[in-house]
N, C-alpha and C. Protein backbone atom coordinates (compact mmCIF):
# COMPACT_ATOMS: atom_id res chain seq x y z
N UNK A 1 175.93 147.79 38.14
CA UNK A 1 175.53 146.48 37.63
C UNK A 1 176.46 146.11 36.48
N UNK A 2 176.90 145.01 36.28
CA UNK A 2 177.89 144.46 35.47
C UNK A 2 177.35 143.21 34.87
N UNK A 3 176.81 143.00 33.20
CA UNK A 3 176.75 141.81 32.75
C UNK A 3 177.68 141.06 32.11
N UNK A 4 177.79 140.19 32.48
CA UNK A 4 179.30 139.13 31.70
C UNK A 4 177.99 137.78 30.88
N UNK A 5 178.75 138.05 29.34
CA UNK A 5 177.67 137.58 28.44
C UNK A 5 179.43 136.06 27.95
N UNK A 6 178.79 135.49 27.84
CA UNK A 6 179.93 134.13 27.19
C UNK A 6 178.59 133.13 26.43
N UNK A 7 179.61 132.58 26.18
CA UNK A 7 179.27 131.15 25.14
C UNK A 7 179.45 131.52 23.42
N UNK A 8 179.81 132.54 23.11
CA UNK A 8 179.75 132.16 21.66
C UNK A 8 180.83 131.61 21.34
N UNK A 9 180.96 131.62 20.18
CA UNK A 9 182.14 130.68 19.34
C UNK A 9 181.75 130.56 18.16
N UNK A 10 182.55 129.86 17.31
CA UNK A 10 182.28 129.69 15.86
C UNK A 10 182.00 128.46 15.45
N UNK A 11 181.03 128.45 14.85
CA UNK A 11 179.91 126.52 14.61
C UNK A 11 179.82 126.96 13.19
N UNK A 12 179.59 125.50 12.65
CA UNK A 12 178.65 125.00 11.08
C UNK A 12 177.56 125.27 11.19
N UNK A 13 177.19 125.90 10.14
CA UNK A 13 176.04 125.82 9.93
C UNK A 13 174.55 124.95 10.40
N UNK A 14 173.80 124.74 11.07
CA UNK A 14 173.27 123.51 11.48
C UNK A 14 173.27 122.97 12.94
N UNK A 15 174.34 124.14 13.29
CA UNK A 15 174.94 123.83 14.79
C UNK A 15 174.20 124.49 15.74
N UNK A 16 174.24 124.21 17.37
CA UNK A 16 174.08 124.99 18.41
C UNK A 16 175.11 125.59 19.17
N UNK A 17 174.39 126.26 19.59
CA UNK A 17 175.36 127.49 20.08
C UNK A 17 174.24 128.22 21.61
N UNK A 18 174.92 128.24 23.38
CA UNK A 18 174.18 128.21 24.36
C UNK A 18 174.60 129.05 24.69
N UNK A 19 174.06 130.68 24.82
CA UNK A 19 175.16 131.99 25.39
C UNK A 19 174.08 131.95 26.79
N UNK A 20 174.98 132.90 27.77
CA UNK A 20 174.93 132.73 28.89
C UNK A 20 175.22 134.73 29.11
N UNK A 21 174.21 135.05 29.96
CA UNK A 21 174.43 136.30 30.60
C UNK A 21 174.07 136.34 31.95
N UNK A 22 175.62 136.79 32.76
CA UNK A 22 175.13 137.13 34.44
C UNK A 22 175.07 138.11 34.78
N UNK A 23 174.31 138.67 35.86
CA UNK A 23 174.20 139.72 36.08
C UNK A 23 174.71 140.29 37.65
N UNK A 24 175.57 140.91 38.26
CA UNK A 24 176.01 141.50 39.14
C UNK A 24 176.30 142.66 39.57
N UNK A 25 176.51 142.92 40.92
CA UNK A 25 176.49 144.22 41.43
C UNK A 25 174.91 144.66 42.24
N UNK A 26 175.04 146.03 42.16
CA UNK A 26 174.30 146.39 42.89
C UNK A 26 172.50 145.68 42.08
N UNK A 27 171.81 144.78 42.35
CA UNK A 27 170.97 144.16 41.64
C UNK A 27 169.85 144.20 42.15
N UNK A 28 168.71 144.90 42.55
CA UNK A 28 167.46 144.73 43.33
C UNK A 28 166.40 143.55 42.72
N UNK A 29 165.70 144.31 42.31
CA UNK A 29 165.22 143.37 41.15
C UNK A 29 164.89 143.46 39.55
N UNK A 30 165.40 142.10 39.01
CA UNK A 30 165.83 142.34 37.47
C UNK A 30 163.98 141.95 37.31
N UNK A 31 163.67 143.21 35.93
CA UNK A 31 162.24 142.70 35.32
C UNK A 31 162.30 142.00 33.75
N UNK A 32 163.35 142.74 32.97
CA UNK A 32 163.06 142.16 31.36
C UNK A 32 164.46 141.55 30.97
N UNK A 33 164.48 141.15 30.51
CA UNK A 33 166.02 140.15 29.72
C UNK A 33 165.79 140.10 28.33
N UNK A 34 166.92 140.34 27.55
CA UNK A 34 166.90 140.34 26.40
C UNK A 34 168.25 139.94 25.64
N UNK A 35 168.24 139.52 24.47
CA UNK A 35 168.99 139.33 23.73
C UNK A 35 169.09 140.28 22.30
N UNK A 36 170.34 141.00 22.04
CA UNK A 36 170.55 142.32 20.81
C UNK A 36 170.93 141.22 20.00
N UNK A 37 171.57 141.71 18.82
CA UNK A 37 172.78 141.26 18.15
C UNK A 37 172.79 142.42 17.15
N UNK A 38 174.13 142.43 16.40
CA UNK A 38 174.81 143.71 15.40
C UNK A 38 175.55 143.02 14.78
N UNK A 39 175.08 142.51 13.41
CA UNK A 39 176.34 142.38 12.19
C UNK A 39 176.91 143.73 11.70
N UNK A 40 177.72 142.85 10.68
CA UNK A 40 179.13 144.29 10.72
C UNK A 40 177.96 144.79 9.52
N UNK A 41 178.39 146.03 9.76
CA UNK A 41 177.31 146.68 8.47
C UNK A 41 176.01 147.06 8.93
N UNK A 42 175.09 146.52 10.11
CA UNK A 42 173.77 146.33 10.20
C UNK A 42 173.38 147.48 11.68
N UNK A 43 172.43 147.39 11.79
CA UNK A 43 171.93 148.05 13.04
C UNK A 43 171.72 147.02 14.20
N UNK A 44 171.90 147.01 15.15
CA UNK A 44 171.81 146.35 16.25
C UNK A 44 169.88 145.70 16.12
N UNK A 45 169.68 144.59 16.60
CA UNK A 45 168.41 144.33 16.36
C UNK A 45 167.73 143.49 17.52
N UNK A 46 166.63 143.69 17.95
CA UNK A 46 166.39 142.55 18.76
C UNK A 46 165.99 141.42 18.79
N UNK A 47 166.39 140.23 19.17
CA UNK A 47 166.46 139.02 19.01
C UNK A 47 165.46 137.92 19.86
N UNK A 48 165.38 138.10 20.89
CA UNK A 48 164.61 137.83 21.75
C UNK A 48 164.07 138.79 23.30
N UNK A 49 163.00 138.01 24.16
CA UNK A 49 162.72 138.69 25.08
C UNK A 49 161.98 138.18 26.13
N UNK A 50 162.51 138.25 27.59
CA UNK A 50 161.47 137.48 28.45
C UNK A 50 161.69 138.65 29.72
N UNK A 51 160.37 138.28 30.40
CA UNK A 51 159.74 139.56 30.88
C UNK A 51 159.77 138.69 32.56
N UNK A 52 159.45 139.06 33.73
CA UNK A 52 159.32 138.87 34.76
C UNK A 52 158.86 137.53 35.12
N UNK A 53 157.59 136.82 34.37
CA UNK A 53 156.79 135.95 34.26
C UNK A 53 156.99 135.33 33.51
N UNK A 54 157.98 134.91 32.46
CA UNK A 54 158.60 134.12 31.96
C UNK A 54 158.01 134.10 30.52
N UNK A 55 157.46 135.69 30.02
CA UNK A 55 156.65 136.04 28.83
C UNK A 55 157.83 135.82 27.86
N UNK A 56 158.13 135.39 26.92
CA UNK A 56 158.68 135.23 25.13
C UNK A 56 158.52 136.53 24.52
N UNK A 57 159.14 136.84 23.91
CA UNK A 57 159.04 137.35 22.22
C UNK A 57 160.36 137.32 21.11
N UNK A 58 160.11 136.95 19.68
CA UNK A 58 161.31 136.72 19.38
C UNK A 58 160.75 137.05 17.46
N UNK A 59 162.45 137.64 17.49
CA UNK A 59 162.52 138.35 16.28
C UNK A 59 161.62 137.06 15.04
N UNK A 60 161.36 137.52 14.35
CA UNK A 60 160.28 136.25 13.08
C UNK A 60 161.72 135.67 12.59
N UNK A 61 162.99 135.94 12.25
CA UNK A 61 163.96 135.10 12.02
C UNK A 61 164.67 134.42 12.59
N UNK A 62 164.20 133.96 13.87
CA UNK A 62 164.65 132.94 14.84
C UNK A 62 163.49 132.14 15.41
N UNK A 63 162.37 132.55 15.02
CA UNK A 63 161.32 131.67 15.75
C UNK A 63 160.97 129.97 15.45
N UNK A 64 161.44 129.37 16.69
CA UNK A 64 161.17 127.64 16.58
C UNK A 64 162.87 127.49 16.43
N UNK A 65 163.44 128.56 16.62
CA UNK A 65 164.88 127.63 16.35
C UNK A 65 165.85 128.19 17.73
N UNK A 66 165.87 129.49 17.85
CA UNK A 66 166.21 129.86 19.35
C UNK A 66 165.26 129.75 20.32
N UNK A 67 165.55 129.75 21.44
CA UNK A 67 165.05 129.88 23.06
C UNK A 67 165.55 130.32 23.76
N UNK A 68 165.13 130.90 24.31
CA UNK A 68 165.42 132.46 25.47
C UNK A 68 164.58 131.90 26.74
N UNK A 69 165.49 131.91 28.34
CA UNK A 69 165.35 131.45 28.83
C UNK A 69 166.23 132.26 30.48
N UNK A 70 165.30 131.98 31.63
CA UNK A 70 166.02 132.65 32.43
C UNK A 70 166.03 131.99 33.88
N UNK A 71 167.09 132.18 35.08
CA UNK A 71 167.12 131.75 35.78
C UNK A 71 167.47 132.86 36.91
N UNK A 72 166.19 133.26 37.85
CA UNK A 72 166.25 134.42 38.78
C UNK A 72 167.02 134.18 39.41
N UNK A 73 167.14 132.83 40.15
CA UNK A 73 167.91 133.07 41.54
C UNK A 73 169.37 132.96 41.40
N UNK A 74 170.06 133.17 39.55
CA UNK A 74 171.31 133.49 39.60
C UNK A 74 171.44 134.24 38.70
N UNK A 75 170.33 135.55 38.60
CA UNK A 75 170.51 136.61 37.89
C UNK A 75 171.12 136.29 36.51
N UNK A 76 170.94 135.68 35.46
CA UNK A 76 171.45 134.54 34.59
C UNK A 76 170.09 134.43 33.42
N UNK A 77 170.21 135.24 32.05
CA UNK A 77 169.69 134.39 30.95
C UNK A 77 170.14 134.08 29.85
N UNK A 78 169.62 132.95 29.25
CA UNK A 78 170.49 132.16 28.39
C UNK A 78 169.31 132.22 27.17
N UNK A 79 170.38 131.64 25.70
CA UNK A 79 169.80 131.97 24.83
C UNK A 79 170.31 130.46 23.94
N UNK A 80 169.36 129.72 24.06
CA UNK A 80 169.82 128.16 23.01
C UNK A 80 169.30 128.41 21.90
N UNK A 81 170.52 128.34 20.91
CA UNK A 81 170.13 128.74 19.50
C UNK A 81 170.72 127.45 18.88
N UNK A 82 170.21 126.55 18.29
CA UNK A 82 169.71 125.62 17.42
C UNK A 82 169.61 126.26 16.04
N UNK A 83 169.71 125.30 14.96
CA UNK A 83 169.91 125.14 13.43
C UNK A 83 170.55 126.10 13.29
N UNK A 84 171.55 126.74 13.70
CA UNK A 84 172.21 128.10 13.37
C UNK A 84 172.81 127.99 11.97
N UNK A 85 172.34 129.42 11.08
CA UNK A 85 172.77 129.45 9.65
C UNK A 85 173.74 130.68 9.81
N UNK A 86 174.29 130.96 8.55
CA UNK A 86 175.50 132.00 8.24
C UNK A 86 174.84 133.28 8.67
N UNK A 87 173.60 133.69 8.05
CA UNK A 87 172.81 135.07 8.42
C UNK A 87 172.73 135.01 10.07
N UNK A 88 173.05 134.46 10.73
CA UNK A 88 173.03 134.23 12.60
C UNK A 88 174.34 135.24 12.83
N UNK A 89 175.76 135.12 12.20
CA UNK A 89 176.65 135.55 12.43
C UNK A 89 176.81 137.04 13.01
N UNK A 90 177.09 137.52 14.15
CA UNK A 90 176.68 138.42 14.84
C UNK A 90 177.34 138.68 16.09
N UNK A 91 177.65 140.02 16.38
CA UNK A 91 177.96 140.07 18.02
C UNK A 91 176.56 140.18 18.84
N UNK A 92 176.41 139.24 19.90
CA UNK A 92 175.35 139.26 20.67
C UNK A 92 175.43 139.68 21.75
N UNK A 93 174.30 140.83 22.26
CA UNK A 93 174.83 141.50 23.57
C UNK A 93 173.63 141.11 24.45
N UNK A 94 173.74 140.98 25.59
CA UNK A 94 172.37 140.73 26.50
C UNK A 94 172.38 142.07 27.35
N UNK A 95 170.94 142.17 27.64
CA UNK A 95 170.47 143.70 27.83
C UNK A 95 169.48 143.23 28.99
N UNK A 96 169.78 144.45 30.05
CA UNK A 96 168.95 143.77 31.29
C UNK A 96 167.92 145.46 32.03
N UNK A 97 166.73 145.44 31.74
CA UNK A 97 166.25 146.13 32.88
C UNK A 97 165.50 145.90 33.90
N UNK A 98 165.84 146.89 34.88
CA UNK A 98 165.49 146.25 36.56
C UNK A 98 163.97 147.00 36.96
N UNK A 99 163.87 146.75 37.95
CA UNK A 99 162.13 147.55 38.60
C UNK A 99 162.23 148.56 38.44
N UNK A 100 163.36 149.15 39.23
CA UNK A 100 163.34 150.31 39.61
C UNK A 100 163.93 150.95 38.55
N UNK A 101 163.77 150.39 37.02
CA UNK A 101 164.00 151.61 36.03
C UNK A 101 165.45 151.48 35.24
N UNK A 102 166.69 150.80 35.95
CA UNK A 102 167.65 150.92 34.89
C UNK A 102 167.95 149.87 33.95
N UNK A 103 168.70 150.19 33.31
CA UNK A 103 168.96 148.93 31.78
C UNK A 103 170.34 149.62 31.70
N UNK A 104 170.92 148.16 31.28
CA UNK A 104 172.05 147.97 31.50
C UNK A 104 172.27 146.85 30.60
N UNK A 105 173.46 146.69 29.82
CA UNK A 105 174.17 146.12 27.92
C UNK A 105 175.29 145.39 28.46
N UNK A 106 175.62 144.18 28.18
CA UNK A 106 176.81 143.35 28.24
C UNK A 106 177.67 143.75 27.54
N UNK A 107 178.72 143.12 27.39
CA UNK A 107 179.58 143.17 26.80
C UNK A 107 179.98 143.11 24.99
N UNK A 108 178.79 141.63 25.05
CA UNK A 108 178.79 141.04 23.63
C UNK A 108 179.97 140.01 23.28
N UNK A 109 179.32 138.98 22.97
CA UNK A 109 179.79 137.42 22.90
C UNK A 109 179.60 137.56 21.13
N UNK A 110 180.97 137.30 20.46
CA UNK A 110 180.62 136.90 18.85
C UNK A 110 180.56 135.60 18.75
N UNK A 111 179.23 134.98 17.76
CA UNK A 111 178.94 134.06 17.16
C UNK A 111 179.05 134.12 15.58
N UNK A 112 179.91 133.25 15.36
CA UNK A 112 180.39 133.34 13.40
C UNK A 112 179.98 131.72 12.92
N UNK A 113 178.56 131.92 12.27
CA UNK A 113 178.44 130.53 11.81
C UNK A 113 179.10 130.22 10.22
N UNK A 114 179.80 128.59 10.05
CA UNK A 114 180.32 129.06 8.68
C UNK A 114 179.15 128.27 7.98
N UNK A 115 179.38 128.23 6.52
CA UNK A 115 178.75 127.99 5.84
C UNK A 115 179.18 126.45 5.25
């Protein structure tokens, strides 16, 4: 299984920013989707989360401003992050586990918001 994570880039403060993770290869069926991120210095953290049924959860420092979001029938979730501030700045990795048990880490897309 191979995830290819894109969309970041570098925005103002205030800005949006729409990352995109696909998922390929051997793929049965995907159950949880998630979004990491790791500033330099920091521990990797989780950011958001949607589950089979289209369940949410999201870190308390993004809530009402990102959305996590998924699309089965092209193995594909996306993450619209709105009012983005400097503390956002981060490599973001999307993280995928399937039914039958494996999980599997993108690549990681950097987002650098300035100030």
């Amino acid at each position: 299984v191979q995830l290819q994570a894109s969309g970041g880039g570098l925005v103002q403060a205030g800005g949006s920013l729409r990352l995109s993770c696909t998922a390929s290869g051997s793929i049965f069926r995907i159950n949880v989707m998630g979004w990491y991120r790791q500033a330099p210095e920091k521990q990797r953290e989780l950011v958001a989360i949607i589950n089979s049924d289209s369940r949410t959860n999201y870190v308390d420092s993004v809530k009402g401003r990102f959305t996590i979001s998924r699309d089965n029938a092209k193995n594909t979730v996306y993450l619209q992050m709105n009012s983005l501030k400097p503390d956002d700045t981060s490599v973001y990795y999307c993280r995928v586990w399937t039914m039958a048990g494996g999980e599997f880490w993108g690549q990681g897309t950097q987002v650098t918001v300035s100030s």
